[in-house]
N, C-alpha and C. Protein backbone atom coordinates (compact mmCIF):
# COMPACT_ATOMS: atom_id res chain seq x y z
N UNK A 1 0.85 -1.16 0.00
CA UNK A 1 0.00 0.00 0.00
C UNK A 1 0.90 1.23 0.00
N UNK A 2 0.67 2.47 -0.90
CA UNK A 2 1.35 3.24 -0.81
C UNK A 2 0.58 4.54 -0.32
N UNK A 3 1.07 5.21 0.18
CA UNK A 3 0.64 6.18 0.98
C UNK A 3 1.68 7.33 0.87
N UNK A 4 1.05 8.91 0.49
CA UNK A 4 2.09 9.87 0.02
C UNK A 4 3.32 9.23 -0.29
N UNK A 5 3.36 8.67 -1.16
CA UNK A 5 4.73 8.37 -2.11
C UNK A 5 5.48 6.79 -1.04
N UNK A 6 4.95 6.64 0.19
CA UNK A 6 5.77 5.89 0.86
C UNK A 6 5.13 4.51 1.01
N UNK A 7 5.48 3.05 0.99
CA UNK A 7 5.11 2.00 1.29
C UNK A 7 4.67 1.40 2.27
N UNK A 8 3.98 0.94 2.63
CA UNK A 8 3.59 0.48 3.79
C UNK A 8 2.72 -0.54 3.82
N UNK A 9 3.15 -1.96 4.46
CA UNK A 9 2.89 -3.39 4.62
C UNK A 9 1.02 -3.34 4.78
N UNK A 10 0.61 -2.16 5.75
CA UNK A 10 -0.67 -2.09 6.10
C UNK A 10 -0.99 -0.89 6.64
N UNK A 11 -2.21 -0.36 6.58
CA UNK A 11 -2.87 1.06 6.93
C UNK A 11 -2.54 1.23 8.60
N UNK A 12 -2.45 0.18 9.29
CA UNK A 12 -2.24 0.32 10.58
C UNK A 12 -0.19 0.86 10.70
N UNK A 13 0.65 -0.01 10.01
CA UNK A 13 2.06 0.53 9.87
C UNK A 13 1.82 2.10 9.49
N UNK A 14 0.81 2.16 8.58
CA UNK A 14 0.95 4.05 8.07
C UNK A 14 0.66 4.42 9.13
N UNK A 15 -0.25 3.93 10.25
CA UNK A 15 -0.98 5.37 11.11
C UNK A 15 -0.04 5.36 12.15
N UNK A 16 0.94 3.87 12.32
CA UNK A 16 2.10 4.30 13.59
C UNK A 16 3.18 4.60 12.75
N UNK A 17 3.62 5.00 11.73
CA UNK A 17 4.88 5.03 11.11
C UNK A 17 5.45 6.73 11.93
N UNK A 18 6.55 6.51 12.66
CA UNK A 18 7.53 7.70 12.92
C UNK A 18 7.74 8.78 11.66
N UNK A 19 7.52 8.47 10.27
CA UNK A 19 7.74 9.33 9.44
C UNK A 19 6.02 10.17 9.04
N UNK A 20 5.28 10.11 9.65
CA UNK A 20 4.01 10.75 9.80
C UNK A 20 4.49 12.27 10.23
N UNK A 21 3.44 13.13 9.60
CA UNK A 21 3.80 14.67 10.17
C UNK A 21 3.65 14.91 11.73
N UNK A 22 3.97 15.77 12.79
CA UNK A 22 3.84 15.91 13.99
C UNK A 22 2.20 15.92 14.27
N UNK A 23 1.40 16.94 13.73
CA UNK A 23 0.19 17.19 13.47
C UNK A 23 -0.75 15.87 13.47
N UNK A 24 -0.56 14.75 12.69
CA UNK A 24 -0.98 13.85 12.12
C UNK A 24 -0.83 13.18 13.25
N UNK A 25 0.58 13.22 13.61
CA UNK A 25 0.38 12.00 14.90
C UNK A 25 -0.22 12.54 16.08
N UNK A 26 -0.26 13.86 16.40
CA UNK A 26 -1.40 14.46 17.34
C UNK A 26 -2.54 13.75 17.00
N UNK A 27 -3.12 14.47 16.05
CA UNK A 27 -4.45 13.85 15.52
C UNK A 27 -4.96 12.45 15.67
N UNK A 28 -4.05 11.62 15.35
CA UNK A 28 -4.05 10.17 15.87
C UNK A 28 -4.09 9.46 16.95
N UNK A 29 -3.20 10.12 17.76
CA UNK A 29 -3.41 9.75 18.77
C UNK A 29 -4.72 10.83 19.44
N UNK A 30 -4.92 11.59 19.41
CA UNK A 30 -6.56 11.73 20.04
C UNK A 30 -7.65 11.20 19.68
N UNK A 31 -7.30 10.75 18.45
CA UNK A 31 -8.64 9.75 17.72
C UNK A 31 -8.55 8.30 18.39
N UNK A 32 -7.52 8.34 19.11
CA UNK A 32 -7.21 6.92 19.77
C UNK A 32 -6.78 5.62 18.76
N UNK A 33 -6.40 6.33 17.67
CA UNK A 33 -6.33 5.24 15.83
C UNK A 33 -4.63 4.15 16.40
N UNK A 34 -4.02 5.65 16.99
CA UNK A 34 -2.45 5.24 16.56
C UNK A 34 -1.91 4.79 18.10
N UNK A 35 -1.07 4.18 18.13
CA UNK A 35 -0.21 3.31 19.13
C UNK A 35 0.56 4.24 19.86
N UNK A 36 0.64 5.16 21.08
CA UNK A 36 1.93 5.59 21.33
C UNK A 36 3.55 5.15 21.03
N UNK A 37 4.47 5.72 20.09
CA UNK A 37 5.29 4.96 19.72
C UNK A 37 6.71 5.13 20.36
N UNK A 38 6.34 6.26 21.79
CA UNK A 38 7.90 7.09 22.23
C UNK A 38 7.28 7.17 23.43
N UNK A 39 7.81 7.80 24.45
CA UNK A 39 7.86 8.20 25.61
C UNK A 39 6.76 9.62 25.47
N UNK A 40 7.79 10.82 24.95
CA UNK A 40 6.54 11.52 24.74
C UNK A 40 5.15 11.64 23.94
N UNK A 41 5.13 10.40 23.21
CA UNK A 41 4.17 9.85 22.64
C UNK A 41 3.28 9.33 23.74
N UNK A 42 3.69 8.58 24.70
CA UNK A 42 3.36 7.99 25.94
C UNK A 42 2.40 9.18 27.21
N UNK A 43 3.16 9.77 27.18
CA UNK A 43 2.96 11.06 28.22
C UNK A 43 2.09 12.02 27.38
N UNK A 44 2.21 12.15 26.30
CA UNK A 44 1.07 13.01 25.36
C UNK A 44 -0.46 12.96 25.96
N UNK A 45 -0.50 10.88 24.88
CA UNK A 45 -1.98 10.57 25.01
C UNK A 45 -2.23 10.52 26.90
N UNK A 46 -1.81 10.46 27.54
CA UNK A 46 -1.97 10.35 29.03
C UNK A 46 -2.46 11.22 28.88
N UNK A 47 -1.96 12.74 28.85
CA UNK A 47 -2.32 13.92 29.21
C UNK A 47 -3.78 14.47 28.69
N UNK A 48 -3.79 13.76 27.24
CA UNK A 48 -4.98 13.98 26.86
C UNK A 48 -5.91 13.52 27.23
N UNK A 49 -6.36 12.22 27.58
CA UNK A 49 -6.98 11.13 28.23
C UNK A 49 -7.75 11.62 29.72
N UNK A 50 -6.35 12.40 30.09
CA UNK A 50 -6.89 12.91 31.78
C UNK A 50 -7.50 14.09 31.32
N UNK A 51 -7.40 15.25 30.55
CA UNK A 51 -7.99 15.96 30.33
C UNK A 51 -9.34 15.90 29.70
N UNK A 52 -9.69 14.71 28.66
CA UNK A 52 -10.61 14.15 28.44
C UNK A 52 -11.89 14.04 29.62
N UNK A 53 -11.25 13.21 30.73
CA UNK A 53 -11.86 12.11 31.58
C UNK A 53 -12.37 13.42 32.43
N UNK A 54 -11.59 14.84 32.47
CA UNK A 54 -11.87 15.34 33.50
C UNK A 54 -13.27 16.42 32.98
N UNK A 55 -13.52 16.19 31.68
CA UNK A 55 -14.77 17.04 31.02
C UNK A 55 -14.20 17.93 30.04
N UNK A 56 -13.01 18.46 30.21
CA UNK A 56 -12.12 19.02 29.07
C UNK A 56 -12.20 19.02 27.78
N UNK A 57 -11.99 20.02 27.13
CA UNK A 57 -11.85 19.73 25.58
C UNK A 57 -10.22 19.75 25.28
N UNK A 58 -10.03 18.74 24.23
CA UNK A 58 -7.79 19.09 23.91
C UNK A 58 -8.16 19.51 22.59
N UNK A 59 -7.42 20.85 22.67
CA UNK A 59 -7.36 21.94 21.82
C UNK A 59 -6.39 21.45 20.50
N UNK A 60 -7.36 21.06 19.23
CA UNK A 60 -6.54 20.72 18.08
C UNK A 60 -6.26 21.77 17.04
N UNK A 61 -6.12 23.54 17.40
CA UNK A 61 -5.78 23.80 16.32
C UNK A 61 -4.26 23.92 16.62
N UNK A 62 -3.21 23.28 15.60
CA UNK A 62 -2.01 23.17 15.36
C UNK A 62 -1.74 24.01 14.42
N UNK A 63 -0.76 25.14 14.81
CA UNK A 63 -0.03 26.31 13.67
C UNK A 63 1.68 25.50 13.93
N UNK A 64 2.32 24.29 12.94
CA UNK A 64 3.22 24.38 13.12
C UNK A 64 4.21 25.19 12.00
């Protein structure tokens, strides 16, 4: 499967692949799609999760 120009075994490898934009992997991981794949990947979705749980909204507009 190819995906923006790059290969990938399966749609699930695209949505954890490290070469994804920063944005994208935000996005993913709040959609709950993608795997934490790092530490601050780890500590991210946490943060979001608790902010979630606590009635919160996590603020997705990204100007990178």
């Amino acid at each position: 499967m190819y995906i923006d120009g790059n290969k990938y075994k399966s749609y699930e490898d695209y949505i954890n692949s490290p070469d994804l934009d920063p944005k994208d992997i935000y996005y993913k991981l709040l959609a709950g799609v993608r795997t934490p794949q790092n530490e601050y990947e780890i500590k991210l979705k946490a943060e979001m999760d608790e902010i979630i749980a606590q009635g919160g909204t996590v603020e997705t507009n990204l100007n990178f």
